[in-house]
Structures are given as structure tokens and as C-alpha cells.
Protein backbone atom coordinates (compact mmCIF):
# COMPACT_ATOMS: atom_id res chain seq x y z
CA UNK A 1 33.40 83.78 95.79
CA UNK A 2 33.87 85.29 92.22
CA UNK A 3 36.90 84.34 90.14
CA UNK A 4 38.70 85.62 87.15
CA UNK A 5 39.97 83.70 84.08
CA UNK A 6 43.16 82.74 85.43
CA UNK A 7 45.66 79.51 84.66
CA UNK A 8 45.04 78.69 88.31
CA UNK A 9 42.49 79.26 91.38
CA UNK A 10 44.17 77.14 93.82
CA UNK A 11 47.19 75.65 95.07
CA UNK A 12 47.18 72.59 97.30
CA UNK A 13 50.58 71.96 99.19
CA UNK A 14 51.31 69.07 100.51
CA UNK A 15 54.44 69.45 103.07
CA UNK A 16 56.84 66.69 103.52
CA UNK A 17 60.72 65.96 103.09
CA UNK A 18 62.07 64.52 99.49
CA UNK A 19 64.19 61.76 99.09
CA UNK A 20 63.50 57.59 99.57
CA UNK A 21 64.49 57.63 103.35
CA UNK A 22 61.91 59.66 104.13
CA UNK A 23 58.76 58.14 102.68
CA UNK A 24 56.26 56.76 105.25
CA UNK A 25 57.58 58.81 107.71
CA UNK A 26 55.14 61.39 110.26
CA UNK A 27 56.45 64.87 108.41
CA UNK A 28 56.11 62.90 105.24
CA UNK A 29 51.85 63.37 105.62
CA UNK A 30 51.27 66.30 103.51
CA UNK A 31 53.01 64.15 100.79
CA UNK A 32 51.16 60.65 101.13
CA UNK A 33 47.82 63.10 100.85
CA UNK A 34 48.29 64.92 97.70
CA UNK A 35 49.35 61.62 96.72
CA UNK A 36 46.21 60.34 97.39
CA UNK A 37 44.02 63.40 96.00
CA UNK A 38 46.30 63.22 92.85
CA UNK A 39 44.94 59.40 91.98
CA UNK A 40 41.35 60.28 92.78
CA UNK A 41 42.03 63.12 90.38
CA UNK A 42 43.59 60.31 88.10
CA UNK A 43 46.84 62.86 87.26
CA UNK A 44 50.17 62.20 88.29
CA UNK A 45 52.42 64.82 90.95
CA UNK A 46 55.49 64.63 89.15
CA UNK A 47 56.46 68.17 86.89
CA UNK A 48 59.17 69.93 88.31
CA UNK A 49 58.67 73.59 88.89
CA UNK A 50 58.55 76.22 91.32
CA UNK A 51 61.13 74.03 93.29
CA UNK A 52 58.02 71.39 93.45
CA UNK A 53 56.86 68.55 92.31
CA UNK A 54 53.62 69.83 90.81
CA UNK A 55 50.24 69.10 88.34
CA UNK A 56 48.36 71.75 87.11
CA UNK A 57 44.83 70.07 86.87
CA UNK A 58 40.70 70.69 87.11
CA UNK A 59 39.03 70.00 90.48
CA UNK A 60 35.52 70.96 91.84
CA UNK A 61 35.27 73.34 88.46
CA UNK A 62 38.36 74.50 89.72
CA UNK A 63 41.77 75.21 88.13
CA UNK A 64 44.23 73.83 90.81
CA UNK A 65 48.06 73.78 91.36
CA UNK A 66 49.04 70.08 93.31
CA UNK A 67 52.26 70.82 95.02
CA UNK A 68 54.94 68.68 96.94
CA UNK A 69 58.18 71.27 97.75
CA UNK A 70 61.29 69.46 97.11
CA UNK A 71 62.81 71.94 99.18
CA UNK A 72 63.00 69.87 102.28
CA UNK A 73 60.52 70.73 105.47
CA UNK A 74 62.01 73.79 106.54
CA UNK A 75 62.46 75.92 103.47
CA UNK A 76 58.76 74.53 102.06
CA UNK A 77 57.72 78.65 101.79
CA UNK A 78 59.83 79.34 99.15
CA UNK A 79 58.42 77.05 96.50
CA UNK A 80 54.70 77.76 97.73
CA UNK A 81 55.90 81.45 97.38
CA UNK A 82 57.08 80.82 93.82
CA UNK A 83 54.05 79.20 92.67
CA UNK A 84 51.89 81.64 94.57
CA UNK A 85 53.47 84.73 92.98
CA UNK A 86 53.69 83.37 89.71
CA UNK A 87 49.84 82.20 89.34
CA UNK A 88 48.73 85.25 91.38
CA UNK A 89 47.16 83.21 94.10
CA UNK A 90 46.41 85.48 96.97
CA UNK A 91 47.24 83.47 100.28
CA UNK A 92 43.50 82.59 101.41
CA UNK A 93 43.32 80.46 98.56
CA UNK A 94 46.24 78.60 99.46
CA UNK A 95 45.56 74.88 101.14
CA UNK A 96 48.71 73.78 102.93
CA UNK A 97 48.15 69.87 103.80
CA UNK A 98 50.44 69.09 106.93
CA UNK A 99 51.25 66.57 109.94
CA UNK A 100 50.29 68.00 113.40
CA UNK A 101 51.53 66.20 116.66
CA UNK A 102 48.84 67.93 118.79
CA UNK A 103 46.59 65.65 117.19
CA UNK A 104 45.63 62.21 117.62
CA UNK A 105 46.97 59.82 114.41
CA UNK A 106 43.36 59.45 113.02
CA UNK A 107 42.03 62.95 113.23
CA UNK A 108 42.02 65.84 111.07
CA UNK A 109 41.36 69.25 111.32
CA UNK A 110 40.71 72.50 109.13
CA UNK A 111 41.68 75.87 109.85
CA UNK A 112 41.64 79.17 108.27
CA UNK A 113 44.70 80.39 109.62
CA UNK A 114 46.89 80.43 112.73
CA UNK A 115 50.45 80.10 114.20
CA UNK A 116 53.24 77.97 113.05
CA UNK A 117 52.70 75.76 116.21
CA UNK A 118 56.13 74.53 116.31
CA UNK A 119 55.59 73.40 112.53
CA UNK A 120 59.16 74.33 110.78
CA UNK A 121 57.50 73.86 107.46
CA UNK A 122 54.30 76.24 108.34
CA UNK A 123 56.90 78.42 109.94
CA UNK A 124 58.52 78.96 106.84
CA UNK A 125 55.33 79.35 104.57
CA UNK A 126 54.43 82.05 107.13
CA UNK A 127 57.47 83.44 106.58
CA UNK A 128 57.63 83.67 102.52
CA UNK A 129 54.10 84.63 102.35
CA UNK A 130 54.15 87.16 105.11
CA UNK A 131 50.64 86.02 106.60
CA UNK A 132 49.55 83.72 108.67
CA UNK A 133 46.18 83.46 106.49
CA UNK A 134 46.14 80.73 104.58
CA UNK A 135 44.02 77.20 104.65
CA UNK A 136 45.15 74.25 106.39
CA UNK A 137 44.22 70.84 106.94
CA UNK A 138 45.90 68.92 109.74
CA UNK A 139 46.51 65.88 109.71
CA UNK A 140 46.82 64.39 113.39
CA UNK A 141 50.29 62.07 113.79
CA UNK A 142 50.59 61.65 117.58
CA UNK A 143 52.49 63.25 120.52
CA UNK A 144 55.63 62.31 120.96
CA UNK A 145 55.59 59.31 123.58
CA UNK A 146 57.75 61.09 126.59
CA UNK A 147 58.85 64.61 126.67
CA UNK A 148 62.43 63.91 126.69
CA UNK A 149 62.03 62.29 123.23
CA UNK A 150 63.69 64.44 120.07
CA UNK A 151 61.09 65.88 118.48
CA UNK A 152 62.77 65.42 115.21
CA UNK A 153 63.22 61.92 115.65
CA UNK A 154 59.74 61.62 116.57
CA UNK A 155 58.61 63.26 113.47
CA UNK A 156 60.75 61.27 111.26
CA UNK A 157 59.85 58.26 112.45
CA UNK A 158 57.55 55.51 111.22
CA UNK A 159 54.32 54.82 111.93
CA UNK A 160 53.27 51.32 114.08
CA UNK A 161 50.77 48.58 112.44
CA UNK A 162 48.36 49.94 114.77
CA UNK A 163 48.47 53.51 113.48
CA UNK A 164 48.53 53.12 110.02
CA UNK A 165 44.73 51.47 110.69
CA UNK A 166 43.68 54.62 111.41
CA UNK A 167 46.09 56.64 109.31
CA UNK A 168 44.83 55.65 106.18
CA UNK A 169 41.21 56.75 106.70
CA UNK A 170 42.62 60.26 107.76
CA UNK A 171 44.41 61.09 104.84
CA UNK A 172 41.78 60.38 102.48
CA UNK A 173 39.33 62.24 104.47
CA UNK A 174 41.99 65.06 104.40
CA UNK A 175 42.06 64.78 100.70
CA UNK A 176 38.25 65.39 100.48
CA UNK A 177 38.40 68.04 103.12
CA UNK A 178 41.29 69.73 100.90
CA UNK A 179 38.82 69.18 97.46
CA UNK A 180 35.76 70.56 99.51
CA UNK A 181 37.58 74.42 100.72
CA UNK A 182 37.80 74.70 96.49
CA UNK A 183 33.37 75.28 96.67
CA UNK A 184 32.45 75.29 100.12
CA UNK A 185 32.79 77.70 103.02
CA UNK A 186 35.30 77.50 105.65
CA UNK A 187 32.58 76.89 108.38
CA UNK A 188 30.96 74.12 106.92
CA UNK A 189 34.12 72.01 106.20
CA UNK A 190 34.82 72.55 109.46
CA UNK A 191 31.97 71.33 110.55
CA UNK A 192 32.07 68.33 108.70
CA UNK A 193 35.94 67.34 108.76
CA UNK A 194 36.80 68.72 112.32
CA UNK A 195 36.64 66.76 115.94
CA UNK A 196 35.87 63.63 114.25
CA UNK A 197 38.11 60.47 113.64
CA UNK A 198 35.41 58.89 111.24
């Protein structure tokens, strides 16, 4: 992949909701992640623009956008939209970083593009950007434990003891998988990052 001189390559969006009474939360995933890229990076997530929280930095020889919508989870399209227009990033070099109930807490998974899934915040991203075509790493949070449970309580709730064991491990793999779609092809992330809890 050949790239112009441009003020950015990238942008890496990590979903979540802002505000205190959120954090920790199962939505709130995207956000702990970047988080966690951001200190391996050593730079700090915290200039506001594009309705974001965001840090225009170098990763993987890359110049990269770190974003964290302060838009709340359902309108998270229009900042990545901003930023994306702006910056001229065309959406398959757009990483969205995101909770997914359909998988496991523990696992991750990368994928090159796909439906919303029931995701309000990929809904809307979809929706801004017009494509479905954009990167995505998953970040498993659990099913909801009956079907009659609210699904937005579920996703708004806290994690158990038990579940942050394996949490932790899967975001910072999802960081890495997020740094390694800046140099390496789609397949072979996916090979490495995908089906595995480990």
C-alpha cells in the first residue's frame, strides 16, 4: 500500500460512552483500548476536536489519528466522519475498536467490514460514512445472561472479578491487533488475532 504525504494515514476509533458513570462499563471497550495503545505509544488521548477526544501521533511509520467520540455511543459516526473528511482518510483505513456481545469476554476478532450487528455505535459510523468498509477489531464482552435481559443494561454494566482476568489480556491484544492493520495485511492479522483467547 502506497501513501501520500499527508498529516494523517490512519484513524483508530475507539467507541465508548463519555462521562465518569460510564467507565469500566461493556460499551466502554473501545475506550479502555485506545487507552491502552495510547500509553504504549507513551502520548496522552486528551485534545478535543472533531467532537473527540483525540492525539495525532507516529505509529508503525505511520501518521495516526487516536480517537474516543465524545458524542455518546449512538451518534459515534459523526465525529469519525469529521475527522475522516477533514484528514482525507478514505474509510478502509479507518480502525473502529468496539465491544461485541457475540463474543466470548476474552476473545477478539478482526474484520474488514460487515453489518452493524445490532452495534448502535457501528450503526451510526455506517451511517456517516456511507459504507460498511471499514476495519474493525472486536472485542468479545459476553452474551447477555437470559434473553429477557435489557440489552442496554447488559451493555452498561460492569464486568465480574472473573472477567476482567481475561479482559485485560484482550484489550491489549486488541491494541496490537489495531497497531498491526497500520503494515500488515488484513489476512494475516486475522490469522494471528482471530479465534484465539491467548
Amino acid at each position: 500500500m502506497l501513501f501520500a504525504k499527508s498529516a494523517c494515514d490512519f484513524l483508530i476509533v475507539g467507541l465508548g460512552n463519555p462521562g465518569r458513570q460510564y467507565e469500566g462499563s461493556r460499551h466502554n471497550t473501545g475506550f479502555r483500548v485506545l487507552e491502552r495503545l495510547a500509553a504504549g505509544l507513551d502520548v496522552k488521548i486528551d485534545r478535543a476536536k472533531f467532537s473527540a477526544l483525540t492525539r495525532l501521533t507516529a505509529a508503525e511509520g505511520r501518521k495516526v489519528l487516536l480517537m474516543e467520540p465524545q458524542t455518546f455511543m449512538n451518534l459515534s459516526g459523526q465525529a469519525v466522519r469529521e475527522a475522516a473528511d477533514y484528514y482525507k482518510v478514505p474509510p478502509a483505513r479507518i480502525i473502529v475498536v468496539h465491544d461485541d456481545i457475540d463474543l466470548p469476554v476474552g476473545r477478539i476478532r478482526v474484520r474488514a467490514s460487515g453489518s452493524a450487528g445490532g452495534h448502535n455505535g457501528i450503526k451510526s459510523v455506517i451511517g456517516c460514512l456511507g459504507t460498511q468498509d471499514f476495519l474493525r477489531v472486536k472485542v468479545g464482552v459476553g452474551a447477555k445472561p437470559t434473553p429477557e435481559y435489557d440489552l442496554a443494561d447488559w451493555v452498561l454494566s460492569r464486568f465480574s472479578a472473573q472477567e476482567k482476568k481475561l479482559l485485560e489480556p484482550a484489550e491489549a491484544r486488541a491494541a496490537e491487533a489495531a497497531l498491526a492493520l497500520l503494515t500488515e495485511e488484513l489476512e494475516r492479522v486475522e490469522s494471528r488475532f482471530n479465534g484465539s483467547a491467548t
